[in-house]
Protein backbone atom coordinates (compact mmCIF):
# COMPACT_ATOMS: atom_id res chain seq x y z
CA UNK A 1 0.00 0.00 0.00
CA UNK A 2 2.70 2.38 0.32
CA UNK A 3 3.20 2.81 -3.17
CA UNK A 4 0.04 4.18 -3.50
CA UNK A 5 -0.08 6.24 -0.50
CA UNK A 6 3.29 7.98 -1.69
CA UNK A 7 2.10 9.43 -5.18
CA UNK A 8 -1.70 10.69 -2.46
CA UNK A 9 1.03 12.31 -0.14
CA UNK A 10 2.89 13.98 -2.52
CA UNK A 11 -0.02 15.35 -4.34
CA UNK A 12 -1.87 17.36 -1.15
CA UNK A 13 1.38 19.54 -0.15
CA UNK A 14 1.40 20.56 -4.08
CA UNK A 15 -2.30 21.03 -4.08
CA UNK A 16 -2.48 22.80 -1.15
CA UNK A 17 0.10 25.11 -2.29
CA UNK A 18 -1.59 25.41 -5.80
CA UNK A 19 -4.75 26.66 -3.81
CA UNK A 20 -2.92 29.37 -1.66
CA UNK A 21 -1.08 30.60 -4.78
CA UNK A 22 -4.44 30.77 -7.21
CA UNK A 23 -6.14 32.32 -3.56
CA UNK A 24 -3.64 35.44 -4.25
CA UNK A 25 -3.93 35.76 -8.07
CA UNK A 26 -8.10 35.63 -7.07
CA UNK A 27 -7.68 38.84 -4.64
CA UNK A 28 -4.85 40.83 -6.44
CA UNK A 29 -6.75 40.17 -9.76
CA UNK A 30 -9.63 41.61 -7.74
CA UNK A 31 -8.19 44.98 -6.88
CA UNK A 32 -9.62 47.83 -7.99
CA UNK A 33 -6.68 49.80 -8.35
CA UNK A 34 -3.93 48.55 -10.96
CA UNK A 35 -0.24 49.15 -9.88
CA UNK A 36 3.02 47.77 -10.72
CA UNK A 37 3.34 45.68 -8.07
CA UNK A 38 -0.05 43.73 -7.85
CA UNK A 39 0.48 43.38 -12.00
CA UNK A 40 3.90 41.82 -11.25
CA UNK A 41 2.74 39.73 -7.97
CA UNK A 42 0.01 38.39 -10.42
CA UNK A 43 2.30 37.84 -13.68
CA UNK A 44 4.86 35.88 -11.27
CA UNK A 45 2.15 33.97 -9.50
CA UNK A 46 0.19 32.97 -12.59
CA UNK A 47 3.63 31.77 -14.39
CA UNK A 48 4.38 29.67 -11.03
CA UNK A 49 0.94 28.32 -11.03
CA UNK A 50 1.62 27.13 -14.57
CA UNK A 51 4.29 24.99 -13.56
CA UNK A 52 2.50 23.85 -10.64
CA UNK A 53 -0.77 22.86 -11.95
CA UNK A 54 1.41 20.73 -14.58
CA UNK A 55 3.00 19.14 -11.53
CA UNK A 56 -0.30 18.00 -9.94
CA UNK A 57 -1.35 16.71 -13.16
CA UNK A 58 1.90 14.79 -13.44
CA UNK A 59 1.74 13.49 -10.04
CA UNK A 60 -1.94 12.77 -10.12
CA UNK A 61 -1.42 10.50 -13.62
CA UNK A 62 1.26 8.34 -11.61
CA UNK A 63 -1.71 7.87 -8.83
CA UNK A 64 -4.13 7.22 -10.95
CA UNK A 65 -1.83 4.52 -12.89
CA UNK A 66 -0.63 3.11 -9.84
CA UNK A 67 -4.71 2.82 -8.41
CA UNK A 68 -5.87 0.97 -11.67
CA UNK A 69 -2.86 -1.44 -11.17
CA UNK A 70 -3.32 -2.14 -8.30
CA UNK A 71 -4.50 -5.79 -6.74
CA UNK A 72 -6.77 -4.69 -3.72
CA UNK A 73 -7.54 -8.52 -2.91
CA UNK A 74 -5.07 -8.42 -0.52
CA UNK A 75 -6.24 -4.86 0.94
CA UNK A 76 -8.56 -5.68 4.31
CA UNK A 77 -11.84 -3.62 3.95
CA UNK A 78 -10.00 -1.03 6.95
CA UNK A 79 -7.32 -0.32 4.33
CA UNK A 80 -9.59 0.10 1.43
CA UNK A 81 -11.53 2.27 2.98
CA UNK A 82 -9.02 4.65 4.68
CA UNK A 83 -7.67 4.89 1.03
CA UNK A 84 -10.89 5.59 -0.67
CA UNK A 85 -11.27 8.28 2.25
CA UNK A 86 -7.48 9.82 1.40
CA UNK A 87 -8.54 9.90 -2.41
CA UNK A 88 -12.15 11.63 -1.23
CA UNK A 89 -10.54 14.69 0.65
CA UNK A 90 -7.90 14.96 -2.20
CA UNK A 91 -10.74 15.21 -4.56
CA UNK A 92 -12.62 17.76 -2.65
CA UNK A 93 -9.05 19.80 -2.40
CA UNK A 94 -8.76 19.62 -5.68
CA UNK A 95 -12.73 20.52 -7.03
CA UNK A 96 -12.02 23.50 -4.45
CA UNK A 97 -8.73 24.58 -6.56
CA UNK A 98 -10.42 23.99 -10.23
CA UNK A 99 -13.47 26.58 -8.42
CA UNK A 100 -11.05 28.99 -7.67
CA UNK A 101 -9.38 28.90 -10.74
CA UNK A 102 -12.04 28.74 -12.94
CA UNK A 103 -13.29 31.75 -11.45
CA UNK A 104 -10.96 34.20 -12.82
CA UNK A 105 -10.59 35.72 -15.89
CA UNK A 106 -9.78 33.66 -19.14
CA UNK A 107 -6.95 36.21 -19.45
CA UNK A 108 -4.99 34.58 -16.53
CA UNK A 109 -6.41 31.26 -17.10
CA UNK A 110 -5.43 30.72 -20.45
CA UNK A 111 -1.79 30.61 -18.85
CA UNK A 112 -3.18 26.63 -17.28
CA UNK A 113 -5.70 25.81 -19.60
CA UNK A 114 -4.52 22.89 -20.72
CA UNK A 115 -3.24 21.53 -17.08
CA UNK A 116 -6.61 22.10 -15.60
CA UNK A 117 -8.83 20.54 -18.16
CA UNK A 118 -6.45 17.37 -17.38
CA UNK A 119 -6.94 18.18 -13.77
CA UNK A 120 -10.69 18.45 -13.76
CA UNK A 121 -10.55 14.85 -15.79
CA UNK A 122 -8.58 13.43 -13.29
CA UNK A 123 -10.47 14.73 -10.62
CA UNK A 124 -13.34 13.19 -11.88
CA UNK A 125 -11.25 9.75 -12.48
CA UNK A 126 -10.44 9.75 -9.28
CA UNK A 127 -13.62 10.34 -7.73
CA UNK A 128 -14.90 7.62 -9.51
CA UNK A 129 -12.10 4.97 -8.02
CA UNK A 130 -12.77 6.28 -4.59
CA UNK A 131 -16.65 5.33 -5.04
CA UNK A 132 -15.52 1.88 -6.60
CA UNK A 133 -13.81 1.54 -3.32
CA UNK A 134 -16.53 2.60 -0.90
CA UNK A 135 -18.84 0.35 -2.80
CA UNK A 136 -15.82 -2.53 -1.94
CA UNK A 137 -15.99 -1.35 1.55
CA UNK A 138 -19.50 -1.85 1.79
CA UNK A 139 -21.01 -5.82 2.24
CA UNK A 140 -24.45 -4.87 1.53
CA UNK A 141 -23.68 -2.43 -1.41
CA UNK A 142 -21.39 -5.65 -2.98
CA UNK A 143 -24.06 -7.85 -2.80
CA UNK A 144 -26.74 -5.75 -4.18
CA UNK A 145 -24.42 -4.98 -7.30
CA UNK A 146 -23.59 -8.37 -7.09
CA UNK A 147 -27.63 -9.79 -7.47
CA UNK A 148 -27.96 -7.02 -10.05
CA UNK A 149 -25.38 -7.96 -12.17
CA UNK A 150 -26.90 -11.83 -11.85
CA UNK A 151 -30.39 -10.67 -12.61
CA UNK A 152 -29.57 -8.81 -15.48
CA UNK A 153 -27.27 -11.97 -16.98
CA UNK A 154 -30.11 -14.05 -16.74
CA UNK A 155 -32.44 -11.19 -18.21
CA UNK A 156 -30.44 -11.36 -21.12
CA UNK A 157 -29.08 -14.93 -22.17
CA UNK A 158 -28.84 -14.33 -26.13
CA UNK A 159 -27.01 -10.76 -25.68
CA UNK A 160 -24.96 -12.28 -23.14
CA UNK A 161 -23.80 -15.26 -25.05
CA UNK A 162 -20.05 -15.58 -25.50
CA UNK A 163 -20.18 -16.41 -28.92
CA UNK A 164 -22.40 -13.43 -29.93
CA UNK A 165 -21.35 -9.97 -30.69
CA UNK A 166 -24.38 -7.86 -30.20
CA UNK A 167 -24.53 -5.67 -27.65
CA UNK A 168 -27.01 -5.92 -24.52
CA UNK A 169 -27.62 -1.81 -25.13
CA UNK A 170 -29.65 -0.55 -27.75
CA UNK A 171 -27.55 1.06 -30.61
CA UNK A 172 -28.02 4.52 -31.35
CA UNK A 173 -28.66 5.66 -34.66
């Protein structure tokens, strides 16, 4: 497990940093005066944030690799679950940071643009592993997934046959 724990714990220091620097482009973009020195604070801050957003996306690929590696058979339910509770305040860190950020200007945005519409993906990627894990976690939810899956094999024996290619979802057209 501490593979995985390692890419988590080196993520939240660079998030939380991410978050206090995009907190101090929000206010100084805010101002109502412009002056030299909030125009430079912001320029620096906004080319820094560039780098760092591209850092947490780097970072948050190699944890989201490592997570859909990894063999949790081995994991007890305690373990799981403390993970999938690590990933769930990372991913509320990080939809705070994509707020902030998407709430200035696409002037200073445009600077990350590209690093936070990865980010927002992964965010989503991740919150999506951290729910597979709850479910895990969770007897009663396993079973219930588990008698729907059965009910809707047996619901659909022709679709489901291995030798057959059509799909069990209508197509589209």
């Amino acid at each position: 497990m501490a593979t995985l724990v390692l890419p988590i714990s080196e993520l939240q220091p660079v998030v939380d940093q991410a978050k206090l620097k995009t907190e101090c482009v929000v206010v100084r973009s805010r101002s109502e005066r412009a002056n030299v020195a909030g125009v430079s604070v912001i320029a620096v801050e906004t080319l820094f944030l560039k780098f760092t957003f591209g850092s947490v996306v780097r970072l948050q690929k190699r944890a989201i690799s490592g997570l859909v590696q990894r063999d949790f058979s081995a994991m007890s339910g305690q373990e799981i679950k403390s993970l999938a509770d690590s990933i769930d305040r990372l991913v509320a860190e990080e939809r705070e940071l994509l707020r902030k950020a998407y709430g200035l200007g696409s002037e200073i945005r445009v600077w990350w643009n590209t690093s936070l519409v990865r980010l927002a993906a992964q965010v989503e990627h991740l919150d999506s592993i951290a729910e597979s894990l709850h479910l895990e976690c969770d007897d009663e939810a396993s079973a219930l997934l588990g008698l729907a899956a059965d009910s809707f094999v047996k619901s659909k024996p022709f679709e489901m046959q291995s030798g057959s290619r059509r799909s069990a979802l209508p197509h589209h057209r």
